[in-house]
Protein backbone atom coordinates (compact mmCIF):
# COMPACT_ATOMS: atom_id res chain seq x y z
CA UNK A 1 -75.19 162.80 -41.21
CA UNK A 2 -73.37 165.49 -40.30
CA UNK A 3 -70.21 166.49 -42.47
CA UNK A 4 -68.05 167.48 -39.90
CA UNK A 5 -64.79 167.78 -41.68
CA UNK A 6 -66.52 170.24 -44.44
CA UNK A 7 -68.32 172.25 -41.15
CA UNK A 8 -64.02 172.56 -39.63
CA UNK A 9 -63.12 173.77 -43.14
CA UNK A 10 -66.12 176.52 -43.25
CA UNK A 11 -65.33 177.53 -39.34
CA UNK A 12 -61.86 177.95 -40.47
CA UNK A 13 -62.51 180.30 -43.48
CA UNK A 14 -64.54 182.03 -41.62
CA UNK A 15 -62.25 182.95 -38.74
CA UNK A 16 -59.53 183.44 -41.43
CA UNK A 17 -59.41 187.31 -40.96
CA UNK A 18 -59.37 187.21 -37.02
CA UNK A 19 -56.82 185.15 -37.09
CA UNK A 20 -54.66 187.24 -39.18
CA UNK A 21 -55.24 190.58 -37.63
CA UNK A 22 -53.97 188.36 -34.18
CA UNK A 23 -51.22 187.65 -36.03
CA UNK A 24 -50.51 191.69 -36.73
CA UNK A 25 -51.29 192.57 -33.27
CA UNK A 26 -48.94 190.04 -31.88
CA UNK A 27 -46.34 190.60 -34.12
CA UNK A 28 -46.13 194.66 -33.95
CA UNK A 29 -46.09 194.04 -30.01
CA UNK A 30 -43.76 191.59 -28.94
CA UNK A 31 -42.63 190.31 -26.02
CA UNK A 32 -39.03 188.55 -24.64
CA UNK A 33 -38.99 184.89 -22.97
CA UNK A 34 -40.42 184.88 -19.74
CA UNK A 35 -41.94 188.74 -20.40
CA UNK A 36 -45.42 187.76 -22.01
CA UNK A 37 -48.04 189.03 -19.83
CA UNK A 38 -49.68 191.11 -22.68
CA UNK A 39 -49.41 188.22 -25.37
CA UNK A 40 -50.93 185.73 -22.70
CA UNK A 41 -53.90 187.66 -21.37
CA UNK A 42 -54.65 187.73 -25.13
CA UNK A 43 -54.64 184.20 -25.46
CA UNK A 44 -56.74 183.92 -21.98
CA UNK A 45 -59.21 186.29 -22.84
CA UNK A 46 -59.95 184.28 -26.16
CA UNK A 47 -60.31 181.45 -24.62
CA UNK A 48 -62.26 182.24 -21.88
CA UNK A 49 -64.66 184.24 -24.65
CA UNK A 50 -65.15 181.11 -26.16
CA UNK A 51 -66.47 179.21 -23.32
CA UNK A 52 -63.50 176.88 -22.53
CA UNK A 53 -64.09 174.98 -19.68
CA UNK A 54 -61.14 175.42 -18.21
CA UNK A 55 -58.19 178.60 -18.45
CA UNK A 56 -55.18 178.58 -16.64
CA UNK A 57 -52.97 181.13 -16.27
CA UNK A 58 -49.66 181.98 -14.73
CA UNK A 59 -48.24 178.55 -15.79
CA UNK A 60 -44.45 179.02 -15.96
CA UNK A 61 -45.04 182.22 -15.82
CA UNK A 62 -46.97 183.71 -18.13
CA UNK A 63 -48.32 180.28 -19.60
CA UNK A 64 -51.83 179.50 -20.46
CA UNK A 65 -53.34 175.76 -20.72
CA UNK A 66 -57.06 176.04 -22.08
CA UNK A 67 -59.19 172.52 -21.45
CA UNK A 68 -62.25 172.23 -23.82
CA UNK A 69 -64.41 169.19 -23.19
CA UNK A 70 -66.33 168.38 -25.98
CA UNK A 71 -68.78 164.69 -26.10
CA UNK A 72 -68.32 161.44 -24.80
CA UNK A 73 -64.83 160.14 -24.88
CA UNK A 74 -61.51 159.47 -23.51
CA UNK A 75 -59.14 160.55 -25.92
CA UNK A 76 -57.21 163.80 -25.12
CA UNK A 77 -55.35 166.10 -27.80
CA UNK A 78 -52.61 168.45 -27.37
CA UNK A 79 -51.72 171.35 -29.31
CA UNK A 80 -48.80 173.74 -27.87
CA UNK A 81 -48.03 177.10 -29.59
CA UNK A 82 -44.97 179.01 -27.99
CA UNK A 83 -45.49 182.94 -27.53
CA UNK A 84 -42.37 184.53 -27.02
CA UNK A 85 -40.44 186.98 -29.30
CA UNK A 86 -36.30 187.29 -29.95
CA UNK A 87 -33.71 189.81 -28.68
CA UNK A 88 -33.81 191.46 -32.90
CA UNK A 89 -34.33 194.05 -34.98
CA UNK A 90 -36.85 194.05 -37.11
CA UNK A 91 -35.95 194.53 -40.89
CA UNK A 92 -39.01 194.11 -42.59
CA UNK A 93 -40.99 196.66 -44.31
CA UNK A 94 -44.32 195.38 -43.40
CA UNK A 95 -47.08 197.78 -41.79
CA UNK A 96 -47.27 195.65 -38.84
CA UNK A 97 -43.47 195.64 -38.25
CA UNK A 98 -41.81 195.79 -34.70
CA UNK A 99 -40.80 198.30 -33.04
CA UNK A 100 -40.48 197.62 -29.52
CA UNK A 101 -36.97 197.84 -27.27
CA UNK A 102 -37.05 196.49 -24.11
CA UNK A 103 -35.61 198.30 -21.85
CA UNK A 104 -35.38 196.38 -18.85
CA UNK A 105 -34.32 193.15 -19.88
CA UNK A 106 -31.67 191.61 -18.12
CA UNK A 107 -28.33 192.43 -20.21
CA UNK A 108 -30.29 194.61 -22.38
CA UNK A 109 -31.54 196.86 -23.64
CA UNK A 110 -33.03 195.34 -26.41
CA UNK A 111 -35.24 195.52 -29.70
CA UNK A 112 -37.62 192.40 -30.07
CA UNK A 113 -38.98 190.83 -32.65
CA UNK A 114 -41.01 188.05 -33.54
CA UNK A 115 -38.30 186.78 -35.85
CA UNK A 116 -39.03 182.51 -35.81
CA UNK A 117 -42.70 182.96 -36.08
CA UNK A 118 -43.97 182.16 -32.55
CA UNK A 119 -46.95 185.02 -33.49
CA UNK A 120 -48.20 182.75 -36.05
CA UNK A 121 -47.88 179.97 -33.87
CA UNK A 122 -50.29 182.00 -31.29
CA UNK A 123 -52.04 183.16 -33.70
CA UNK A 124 -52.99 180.35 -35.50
CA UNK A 125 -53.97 177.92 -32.33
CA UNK A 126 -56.29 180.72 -31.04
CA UNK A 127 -58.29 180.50 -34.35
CA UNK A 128 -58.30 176.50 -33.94
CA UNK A 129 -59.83 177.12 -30.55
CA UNK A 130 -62.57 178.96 -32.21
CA UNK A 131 -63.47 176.04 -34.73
CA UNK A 132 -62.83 173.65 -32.10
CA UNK A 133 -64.94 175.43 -29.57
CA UNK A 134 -67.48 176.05 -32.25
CA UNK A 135 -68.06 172.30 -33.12
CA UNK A 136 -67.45 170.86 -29.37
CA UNK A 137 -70.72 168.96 -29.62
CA UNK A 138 -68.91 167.21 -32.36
CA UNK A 139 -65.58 166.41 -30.21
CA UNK A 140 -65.95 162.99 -28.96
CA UNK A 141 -63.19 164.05 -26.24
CA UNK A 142 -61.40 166.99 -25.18
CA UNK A 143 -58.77 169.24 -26.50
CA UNK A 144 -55.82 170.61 -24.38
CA UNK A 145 -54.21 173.40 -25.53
CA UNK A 146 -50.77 174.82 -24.33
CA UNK A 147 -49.80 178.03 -24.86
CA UNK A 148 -45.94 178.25 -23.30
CA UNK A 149 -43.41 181.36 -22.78
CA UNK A 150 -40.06 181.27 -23.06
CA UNK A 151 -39.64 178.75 -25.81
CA UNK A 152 -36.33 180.75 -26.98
CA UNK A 153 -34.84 180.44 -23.40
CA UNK A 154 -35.35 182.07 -20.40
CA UNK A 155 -32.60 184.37 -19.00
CA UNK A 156 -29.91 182.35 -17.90
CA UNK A 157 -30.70 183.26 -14.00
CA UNK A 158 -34.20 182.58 -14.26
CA UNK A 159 -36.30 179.46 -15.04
CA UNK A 160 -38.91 178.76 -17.64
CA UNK A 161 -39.84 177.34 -20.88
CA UNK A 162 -41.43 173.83 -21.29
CA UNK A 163 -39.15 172.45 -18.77
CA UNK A 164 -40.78 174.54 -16.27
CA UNK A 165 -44.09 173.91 -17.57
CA UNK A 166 -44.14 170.29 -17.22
CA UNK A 167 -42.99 170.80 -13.80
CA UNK A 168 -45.95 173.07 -13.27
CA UNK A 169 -48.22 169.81 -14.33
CA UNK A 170 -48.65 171.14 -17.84
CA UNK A 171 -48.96 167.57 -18.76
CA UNK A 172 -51.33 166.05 -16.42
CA UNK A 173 -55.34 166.98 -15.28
CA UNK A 174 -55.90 165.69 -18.29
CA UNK A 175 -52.91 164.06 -19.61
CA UNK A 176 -53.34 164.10 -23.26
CA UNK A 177 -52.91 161.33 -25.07
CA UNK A 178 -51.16 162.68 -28.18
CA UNK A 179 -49.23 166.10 -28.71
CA UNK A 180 -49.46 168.27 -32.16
CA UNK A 181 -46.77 170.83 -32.78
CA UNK A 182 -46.13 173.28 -35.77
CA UNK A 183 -43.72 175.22 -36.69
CA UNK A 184 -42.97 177.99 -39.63
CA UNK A 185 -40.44 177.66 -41.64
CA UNK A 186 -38.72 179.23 -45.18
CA UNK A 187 -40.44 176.29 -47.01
CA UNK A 188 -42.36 177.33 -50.00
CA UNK A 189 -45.51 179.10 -48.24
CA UNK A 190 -48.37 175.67 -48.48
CA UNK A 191 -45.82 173.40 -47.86
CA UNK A 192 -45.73 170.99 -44.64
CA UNK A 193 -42.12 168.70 -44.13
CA UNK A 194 -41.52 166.19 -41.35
CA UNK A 195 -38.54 164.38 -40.63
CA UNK A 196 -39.02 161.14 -38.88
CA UNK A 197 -36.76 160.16 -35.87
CA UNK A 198 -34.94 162.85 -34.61
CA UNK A 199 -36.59 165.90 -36.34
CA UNK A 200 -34.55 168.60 -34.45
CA UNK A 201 -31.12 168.54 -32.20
CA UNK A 202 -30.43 168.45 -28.62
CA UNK A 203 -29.31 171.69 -27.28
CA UNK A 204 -27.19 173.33 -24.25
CA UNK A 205 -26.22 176.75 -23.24
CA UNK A 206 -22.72 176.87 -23.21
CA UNK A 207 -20.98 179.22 -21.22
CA UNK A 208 -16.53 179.40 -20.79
CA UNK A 209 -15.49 181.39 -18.23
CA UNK A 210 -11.32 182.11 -18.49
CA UNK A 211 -9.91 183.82 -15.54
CA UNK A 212 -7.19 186.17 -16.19
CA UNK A 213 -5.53 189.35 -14.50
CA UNK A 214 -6.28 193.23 -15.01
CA UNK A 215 -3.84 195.51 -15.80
CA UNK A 216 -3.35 198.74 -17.85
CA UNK A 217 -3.72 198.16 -21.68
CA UNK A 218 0.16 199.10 -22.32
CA UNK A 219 1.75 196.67 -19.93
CA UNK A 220 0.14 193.46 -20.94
CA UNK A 221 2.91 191.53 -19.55
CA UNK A 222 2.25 192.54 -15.91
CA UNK A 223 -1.15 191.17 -15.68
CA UNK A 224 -2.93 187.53 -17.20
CA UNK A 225 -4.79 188.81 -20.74
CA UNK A 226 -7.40 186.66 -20.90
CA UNK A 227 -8.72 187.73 -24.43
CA UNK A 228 -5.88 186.15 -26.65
CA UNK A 229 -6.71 182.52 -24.81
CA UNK A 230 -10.57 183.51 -25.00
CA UNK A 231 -9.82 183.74 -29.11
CA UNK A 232 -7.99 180.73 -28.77
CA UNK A 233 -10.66 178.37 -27.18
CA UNK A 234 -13.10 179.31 -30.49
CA UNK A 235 -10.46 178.45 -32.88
CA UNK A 236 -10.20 175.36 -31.14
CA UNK A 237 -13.36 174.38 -30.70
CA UNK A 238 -13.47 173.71 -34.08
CA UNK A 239 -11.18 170.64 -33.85
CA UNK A 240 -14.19 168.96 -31.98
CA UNK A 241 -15.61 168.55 -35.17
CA UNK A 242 -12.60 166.19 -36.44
CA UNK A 243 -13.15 164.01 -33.19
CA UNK A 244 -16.78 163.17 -33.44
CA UNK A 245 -17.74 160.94 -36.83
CA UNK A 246 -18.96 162.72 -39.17
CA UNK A 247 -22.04 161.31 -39.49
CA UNK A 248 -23.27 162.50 -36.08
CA UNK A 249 -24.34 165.96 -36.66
CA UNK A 250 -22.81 168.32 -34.34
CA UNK A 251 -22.62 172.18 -34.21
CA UNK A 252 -20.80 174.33 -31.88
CA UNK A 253 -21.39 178.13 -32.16
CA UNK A 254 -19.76 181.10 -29.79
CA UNK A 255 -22.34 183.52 -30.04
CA UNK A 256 -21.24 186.45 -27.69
CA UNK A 257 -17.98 187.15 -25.75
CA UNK A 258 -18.46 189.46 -22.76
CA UNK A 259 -14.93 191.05 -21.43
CA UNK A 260 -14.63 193.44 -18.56
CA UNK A 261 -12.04 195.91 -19.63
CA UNK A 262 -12.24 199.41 -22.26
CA UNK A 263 -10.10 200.09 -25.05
CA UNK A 264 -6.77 200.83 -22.09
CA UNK A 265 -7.97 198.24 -19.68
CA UNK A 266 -7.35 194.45 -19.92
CA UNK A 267 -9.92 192.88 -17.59
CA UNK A 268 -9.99 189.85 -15.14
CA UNK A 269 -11.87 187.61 -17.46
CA UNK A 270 -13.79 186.88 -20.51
CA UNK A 271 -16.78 184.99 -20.77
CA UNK A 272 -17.41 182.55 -23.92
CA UNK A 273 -21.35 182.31 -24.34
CA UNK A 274 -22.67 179.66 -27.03
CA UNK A 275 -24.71 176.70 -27.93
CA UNK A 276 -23.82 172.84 -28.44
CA UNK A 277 -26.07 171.15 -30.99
CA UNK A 278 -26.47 167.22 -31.66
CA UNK A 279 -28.57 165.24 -33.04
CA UNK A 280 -27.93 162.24 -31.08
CA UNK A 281 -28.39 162.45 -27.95
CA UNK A 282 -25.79 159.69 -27.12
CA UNK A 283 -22.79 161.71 -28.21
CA UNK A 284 -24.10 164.70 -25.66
CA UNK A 285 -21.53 164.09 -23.07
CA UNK A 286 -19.11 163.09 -25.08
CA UNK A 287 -18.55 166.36 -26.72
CA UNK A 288 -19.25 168.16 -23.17
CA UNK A 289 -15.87 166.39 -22.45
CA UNK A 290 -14.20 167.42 -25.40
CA UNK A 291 -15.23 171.05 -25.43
CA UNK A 292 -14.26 170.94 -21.63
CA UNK A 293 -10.45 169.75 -22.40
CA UNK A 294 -10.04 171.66 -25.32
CA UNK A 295 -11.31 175.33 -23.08
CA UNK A 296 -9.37 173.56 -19.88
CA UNK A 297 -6.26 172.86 -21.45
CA UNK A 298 -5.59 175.94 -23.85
CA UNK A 299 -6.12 178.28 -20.51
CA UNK A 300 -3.18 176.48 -18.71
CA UNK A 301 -1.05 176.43 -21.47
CA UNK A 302 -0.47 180.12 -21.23
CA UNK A 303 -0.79 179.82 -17.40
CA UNK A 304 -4.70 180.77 -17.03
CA UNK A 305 -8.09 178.54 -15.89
CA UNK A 306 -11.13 178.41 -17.71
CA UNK A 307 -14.79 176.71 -16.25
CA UNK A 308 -17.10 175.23 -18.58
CA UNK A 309 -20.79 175.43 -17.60
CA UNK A 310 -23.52 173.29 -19.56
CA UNK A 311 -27.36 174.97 -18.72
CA UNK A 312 -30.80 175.11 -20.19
CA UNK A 313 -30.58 171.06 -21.49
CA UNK A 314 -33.44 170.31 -24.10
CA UNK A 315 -33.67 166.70 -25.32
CA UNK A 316 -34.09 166.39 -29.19
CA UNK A 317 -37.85 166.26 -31.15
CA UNK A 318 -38.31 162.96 -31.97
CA UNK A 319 -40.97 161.55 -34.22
CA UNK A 320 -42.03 158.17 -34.13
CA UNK A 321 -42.22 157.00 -37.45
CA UNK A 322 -45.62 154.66 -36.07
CA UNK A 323 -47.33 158.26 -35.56
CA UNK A 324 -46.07 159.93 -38.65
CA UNK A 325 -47.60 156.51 -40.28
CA UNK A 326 -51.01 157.73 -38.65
CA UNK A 327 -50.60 161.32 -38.44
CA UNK A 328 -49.76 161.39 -42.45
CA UNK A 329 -53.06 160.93 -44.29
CA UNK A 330 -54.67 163.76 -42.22
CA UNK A 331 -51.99 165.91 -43.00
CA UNK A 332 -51.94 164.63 -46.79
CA UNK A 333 -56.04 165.07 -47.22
CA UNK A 334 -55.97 168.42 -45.50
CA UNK A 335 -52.72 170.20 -47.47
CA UNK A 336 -52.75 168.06 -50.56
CA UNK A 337 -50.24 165.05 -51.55
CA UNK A 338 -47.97 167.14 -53.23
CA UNK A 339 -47.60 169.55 -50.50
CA UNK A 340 -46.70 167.44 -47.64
CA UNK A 341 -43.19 166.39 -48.08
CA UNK A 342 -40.28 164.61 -46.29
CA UNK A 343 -37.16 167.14 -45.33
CA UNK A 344 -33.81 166.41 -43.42
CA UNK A 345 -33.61 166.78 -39.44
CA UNK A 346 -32.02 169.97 -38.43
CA UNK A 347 -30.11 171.41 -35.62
CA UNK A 348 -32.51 173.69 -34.52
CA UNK A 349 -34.19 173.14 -31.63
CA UNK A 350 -37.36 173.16 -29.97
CA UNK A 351 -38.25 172.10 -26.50
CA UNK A 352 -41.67 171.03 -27.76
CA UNK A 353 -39.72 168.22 -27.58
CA UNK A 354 -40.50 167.87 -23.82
CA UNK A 355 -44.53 167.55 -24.41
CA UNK A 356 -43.87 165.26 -27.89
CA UNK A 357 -41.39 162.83 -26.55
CA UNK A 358 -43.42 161.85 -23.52
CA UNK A 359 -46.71 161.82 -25.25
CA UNK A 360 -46.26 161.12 -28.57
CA UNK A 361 -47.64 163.03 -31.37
CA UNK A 362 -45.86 164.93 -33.92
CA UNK A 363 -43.88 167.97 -34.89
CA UNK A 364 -44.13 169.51 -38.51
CA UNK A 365 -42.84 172.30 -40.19
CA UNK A 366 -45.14 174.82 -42.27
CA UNK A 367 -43.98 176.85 -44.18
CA UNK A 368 -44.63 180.31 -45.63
CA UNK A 369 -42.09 182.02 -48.13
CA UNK A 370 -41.87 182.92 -51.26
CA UNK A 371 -39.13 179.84 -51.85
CA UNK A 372 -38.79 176.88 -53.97
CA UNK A 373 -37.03 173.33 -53.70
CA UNK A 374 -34.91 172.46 -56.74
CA UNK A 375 -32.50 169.89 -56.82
CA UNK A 376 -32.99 168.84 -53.11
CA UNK A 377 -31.95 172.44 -52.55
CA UNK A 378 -34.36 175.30 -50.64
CA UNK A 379 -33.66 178.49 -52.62
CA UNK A 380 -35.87 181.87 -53.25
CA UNK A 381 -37.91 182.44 -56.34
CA UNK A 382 -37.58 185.13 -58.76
CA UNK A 383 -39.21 188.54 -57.96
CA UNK A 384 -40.59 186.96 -54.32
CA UNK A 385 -39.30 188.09 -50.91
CA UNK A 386 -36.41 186.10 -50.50
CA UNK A 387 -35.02 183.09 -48.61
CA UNK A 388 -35.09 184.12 -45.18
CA UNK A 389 -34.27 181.71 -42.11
CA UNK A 390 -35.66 181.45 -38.70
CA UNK A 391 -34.03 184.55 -36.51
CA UNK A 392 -33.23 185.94 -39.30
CA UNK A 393 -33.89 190.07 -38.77
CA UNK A 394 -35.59 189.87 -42.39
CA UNK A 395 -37.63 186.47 -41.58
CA UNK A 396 -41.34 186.79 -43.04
CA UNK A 397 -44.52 184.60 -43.14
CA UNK A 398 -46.92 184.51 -45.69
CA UNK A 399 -50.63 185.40 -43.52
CA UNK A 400 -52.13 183.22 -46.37
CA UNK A 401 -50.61 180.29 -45.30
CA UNK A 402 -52.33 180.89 -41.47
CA UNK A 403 -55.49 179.10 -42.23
CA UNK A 404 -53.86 176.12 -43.36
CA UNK A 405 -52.61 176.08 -39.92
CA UNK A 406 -55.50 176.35 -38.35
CA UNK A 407 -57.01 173.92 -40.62
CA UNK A 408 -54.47 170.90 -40.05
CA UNK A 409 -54.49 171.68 -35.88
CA UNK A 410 -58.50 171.24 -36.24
CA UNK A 411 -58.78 168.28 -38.55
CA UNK A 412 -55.65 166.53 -36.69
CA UNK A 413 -57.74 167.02 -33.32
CA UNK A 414 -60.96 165.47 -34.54
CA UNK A 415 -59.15 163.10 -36.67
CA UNK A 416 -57.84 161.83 -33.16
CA UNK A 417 -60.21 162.28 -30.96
CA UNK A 418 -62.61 159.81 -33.40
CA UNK A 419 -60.29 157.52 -33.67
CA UNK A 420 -58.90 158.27 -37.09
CA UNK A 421 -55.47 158.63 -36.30
C-alpha cells in the first residue's frame, strides 16, 4: 500500500528550492493591492504548467482560482494565499531585497515591499500545487486554490480584496467544503500558533473629514483653522477607550492626516485617515457611534463640522474550536507537538476571514524569526535578526521555514479530502 503521506513529504523536499527562489523573485518584485498582474501570471503560468484542470484569471482583478480534480470524491479543499505587497521601504539587507517605487499609484508615489509576508504565502501554495498536482491520482477529491489581490486593501476609490472575490463566485463551481489559511508571523521560525474563536479583529477604514476656512497663515482669526480641531479629535479619540470595557479589545489608530494648505496657507480642511479594530464584532457600531460624537462634537465646539466615513468592513477570523479539534493532529504530526502552540487573538486583520467564516476551516500563524517565547512573552534571541513585526520595514522570514508550509497545506488537503480531518 501506498505511503502517501511519506510520497507528500519527498514531493515537498524536492520542490524545496523552487519554492524558495519563487519566494526571491516575488519578493525583489513586488506589487501594490489591486496592481498584481506580474505576480498573478506567475501563479497562472504554474498552474497551468502543472496540468490543473481548471485556471482562472482576472478574478477581482488580478486573482487566480486553480481547480485540480484528483480521484473519486466529493470533498473539496481550499487553500487561499494573498499576493499583494505594502506601500514600504524595504530595510533589509538581503540580496533579494526590494527596490521597486511605484510611481503611479494613486496618492503615491511609492516604494513597495513585501513587508507581512504575502510572497511566502504565494510562494509556498504554488509549491503545494506541485505536490498536490504530482500525487492527484492519490486525491480522493479536488483541491481549490485561491490566490487573491488586494488583501492589504484596495485604494479607497476602487474595489477589491476577498470581498470582491466572493462576489466574483470565488466560493462556488466547486464550493469547497473547508478553507486552509496561513499566515507568517515573528514566531520562532518552526513554530505554528492558533487562537480559537476570534483569531484576528474586525476592521474599518476610518476616514474624518473637518471642514474649516482658508486664509493666509498670519491672520488665523479671519478664516476656520481646521488643524488645531483635527489634533483635537486624535487626542480624543483616545477617551473611547475608557467607554468600552476593557475586556473588549479595541484599537483606534490615526494613521495619516492630509491638509490642504503650505507652511503660509491654512487650508479648507483636514482629513483624519485611520483604522478601528475589535475583536467583537458586537461592539462594532457601538464605537462607530462613539468615534462619530467625539469627531462631531469637538468640530462644533470651536464652530466647525466634521463627517465620519466607515469603508472597507472585514468581519473578524474566527476559528471554530470543532475544526481546530480536527484540524490539530495534522498540524501536530506534520510540525511536531512541541511546535504547534496556542497564542492570544490579535488585532490584526485578515479578510481571509470572508472564505473561513463561511466555509469553515482554519487560520494559523507560521512563523519564521529568529525569536523566542519566554515567560508568555515573544522576544528576539541573542545574535539572531531581531524581533520584527508584520509591516514592519525590517520584517524577515526565514526561507527554511517555507517547506514546512508547503508541507502542512499538502498533508491538511489529503488529510481532508480522505476523511481524516
Amino acid at each position: 500500500m501506498t505511503d502517501v503521506r511519506a510520497l507528500i513529504d519527498d514531493h515537498a523536499r524536492a520542490v524545496e528550492q523552487d519554492v524558495i527562489s519563487w519566494r526571491h523573485t516575488l519578493h525583489e518584485h513586488p506589487e501594490l493591492p489591486n496592481r498584481e498582474e506580474k505576480t498573478a501570471a506567475m501563479v497562472a503560468r504554474h498552474l497551468t504548467g502543472l496540468g490543473f484542470d481548471t485556471v482562472r484569471t482576472g478574478v477581482a482583478g488580478h486573482g487566480v482560482i486553480g481547480v485540480l480534480h484528483g480521484g473519486d470524491g466529493d470533498r473539496v479543499m481550499g487553500l487561499r494565499a494573498d499576493m499583494d505587497a505594502l506601500p514600504v521601504k524595504e530595510l533589509q539587507d538581503v540580496p533579494f531585497r526590494s527596490t521597486v517605487v511605484d510611481e503611479d499609484y494613486p496618492d503615491g508615489p511609492f516604494p513597495v515591499a513585501h513587508m507581512c509576508g504575502h510572497d511566502v504565502h504565494t510562494a509556498v501554495l504554488m509549491g503545494a500545487a506541485s505536490v498536490l498536482a504530482g500525487l492527484r491520482e492519490h486525491l480522493p477529491g479536488t483541491v481549490k486554490m485561491i490566490f487573491q489581490p488586494a488583501e492589504e486593501g484596495p485604494p479607497i476609490t476602487e474595489d477589491g480584496g476577498a470581498d470582491l472575490m466572493v462576489r466574483d463566485g470565488a466560493l462556488e463551481n466547486p464550493r469547497p467544503d473547508m478553507m486552509f489559511v496561513l499566515h507568517t508571523s515573528p514566531f520562532p521560525a518552526g513554530m505554528l500558533n492558533y487562537s480559537a474563536g476570534h483569531a484576528l479583529a474586525s476592521s474599518d477604514y476610518l476616514s474624518i473629514r473637518v471642514e474649516g476656512q482658508g486664509v493666509h497663515g498670519s491672520t488665523p482669526w479671519m478664516g476656520k483653522d481646521p488643524m488645531p480641531v483635527a489634533a483635537e479629535i486624535i487626542t480624543a479619540l483616545g477617551q473611547v477607550y475608557r467607554q468600552v470595557p476593557a475586556n473588549d479589545a479595541m484599537t483606534i489608530s490615526i494613521g495619516k492626516v492630509v491638509d490642504s494648505g503650505r507652511f503660509n496657507v491654512i487650508g479648507d480642511g483636514v482629513e483624519l485617515i485611520g483604522t478601528i479594530r475589535v475583536l467583537q464584532d458586537e461592539i462594532l457600531d457601538d464605537v462607530h457611534a462613539r468615534v462619530d460624537r467625539i469627531a462631531s462634537h469637538v468640530a462644533a465646539a470651536h464652530g466647525l463640522t466634521a463627517t465620519t466615513t466607515f469603508r472597507q468592513h472585514v468581519p473578524s477570523v474566527h476559528n471554530d474550536p470543532a475544526w481546530l479539534d480536527r484540524i490539530l493532529p495534522t498540524a501536530r504530526r506534520v510540525m511536531g507537538d512541541k511546535h504547534v502552540q496556542p497564542s492570544p487573538p490579535t488585532l490584526g486583520y485578515d479578510d481571509a476571514s470572508l472564505f473561513v467564516n463561511p466555509v469553515g476551516g482554519a487560520y494559523m500563524l507560521l512563523g519564521g524569526q529568529d525569536t523566542e517565547v519566554a515567560d508568555g512573552r515573544l522576544q528576539p534571541v541573542d545574535g539572531g535578526r531581531g524581533l520584527w513585526p508584520n509591516h514592519n520595514p525590517h520584517f524577515y522570514f526565514d526561507d527554511g521555514v517555507l517547506v514546512d508550509g508547503v508541507r502542512l497545506h499538502s498533508h491538511v488537503t489529503y488529510d481532508f479530502l480522505t476523511g481524516a480531518i
